[in-house]
Protein backbone atom coordinates (compact mmCIF):
# COMPACT_ATOMS: atom_id res chain seq x y z
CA UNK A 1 74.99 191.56 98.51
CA UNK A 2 78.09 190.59 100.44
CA UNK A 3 81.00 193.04 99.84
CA UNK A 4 84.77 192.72 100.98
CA UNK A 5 88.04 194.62 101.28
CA UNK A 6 91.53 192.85 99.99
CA UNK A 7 94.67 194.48 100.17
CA UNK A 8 96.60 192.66 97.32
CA UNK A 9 100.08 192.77 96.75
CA UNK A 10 100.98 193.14 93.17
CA UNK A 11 103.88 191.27 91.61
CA UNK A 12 106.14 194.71 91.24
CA UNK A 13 105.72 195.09 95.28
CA UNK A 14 103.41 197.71 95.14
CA UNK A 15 99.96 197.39 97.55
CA UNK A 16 96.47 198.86 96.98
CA UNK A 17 93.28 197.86 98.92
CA UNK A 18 90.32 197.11 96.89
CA UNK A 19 86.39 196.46 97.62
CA UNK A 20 84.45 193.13 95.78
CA UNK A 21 81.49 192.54 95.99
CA UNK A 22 79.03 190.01 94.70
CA UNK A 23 75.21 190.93 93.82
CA UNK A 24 73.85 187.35 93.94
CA UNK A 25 75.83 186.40 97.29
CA UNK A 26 75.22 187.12 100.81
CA UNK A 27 77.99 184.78 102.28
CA UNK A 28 80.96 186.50 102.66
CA UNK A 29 82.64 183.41 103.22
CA UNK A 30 81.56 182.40 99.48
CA UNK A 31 82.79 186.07 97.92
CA UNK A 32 86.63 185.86 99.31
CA UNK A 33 86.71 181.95 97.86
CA UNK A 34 85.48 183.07 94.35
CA UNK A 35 87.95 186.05 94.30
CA UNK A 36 90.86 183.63 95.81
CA UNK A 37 89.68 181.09 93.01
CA UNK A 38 89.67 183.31 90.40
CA UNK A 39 92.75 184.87 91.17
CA UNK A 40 94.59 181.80 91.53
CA UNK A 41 93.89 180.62 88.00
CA UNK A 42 96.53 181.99 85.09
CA UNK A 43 94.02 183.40 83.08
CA UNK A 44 91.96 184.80 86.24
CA UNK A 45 90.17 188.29 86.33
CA UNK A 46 88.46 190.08 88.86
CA UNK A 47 86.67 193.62 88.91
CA UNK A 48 86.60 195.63 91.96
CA UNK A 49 86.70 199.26 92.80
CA UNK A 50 89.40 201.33 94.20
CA UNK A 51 87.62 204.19 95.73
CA UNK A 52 85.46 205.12 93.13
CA UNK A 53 87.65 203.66 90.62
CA UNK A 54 87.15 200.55 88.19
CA UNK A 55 90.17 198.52 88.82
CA UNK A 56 90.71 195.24 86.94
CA UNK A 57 92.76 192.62 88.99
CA UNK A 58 94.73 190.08 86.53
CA UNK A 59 96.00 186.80 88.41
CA UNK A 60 99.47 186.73 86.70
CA UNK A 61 100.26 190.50 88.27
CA UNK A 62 99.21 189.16 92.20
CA UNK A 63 101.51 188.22 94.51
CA UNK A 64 99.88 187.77 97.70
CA UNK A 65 96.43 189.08 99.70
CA UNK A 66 94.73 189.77 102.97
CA UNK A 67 91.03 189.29 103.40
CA UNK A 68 90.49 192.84 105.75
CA UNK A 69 88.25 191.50 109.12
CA UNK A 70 86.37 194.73 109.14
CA UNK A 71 87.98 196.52 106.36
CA UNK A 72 90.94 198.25 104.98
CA UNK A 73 91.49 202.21 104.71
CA UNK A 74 90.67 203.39 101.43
């Protein structure tokens, strides 16, 4: 399971870091170009977690992320 940390920067300026993580995938490479793919498309939807949280990441709301190297503070 390869897991990573985006900070994403919503449309309204606000910032949150989030985890993703695929099951089936043990490249990370591969994880941040599905959720970069995903994102990218109109329609695009991603779950991840914020903390313990379910948090549902729509495309049209994201204005920019950051693939965290080891990380970000949650």
């Amino acid at each position: 399971m390869a897991k990573i940390v985006l900070r994403v920067r919503l449309t309204g300026g606000d910032r949150m870091d989030i985890t993703y993580e695929e099951p089936d995938e043990v490249d990370e490479d591969e994880v941040i170009e599905h959720a970069v793919s995903t994102l990218a498309q109109d329609s695009g939807v991603l779950r991840s977690k914020h903390g313990d949280r379910l948090i549902v990441l729509y495309g049209r709301g994201v204005a920019a992320l950051e693939v965290a190297p080891r990380g970000a503070v949650l």
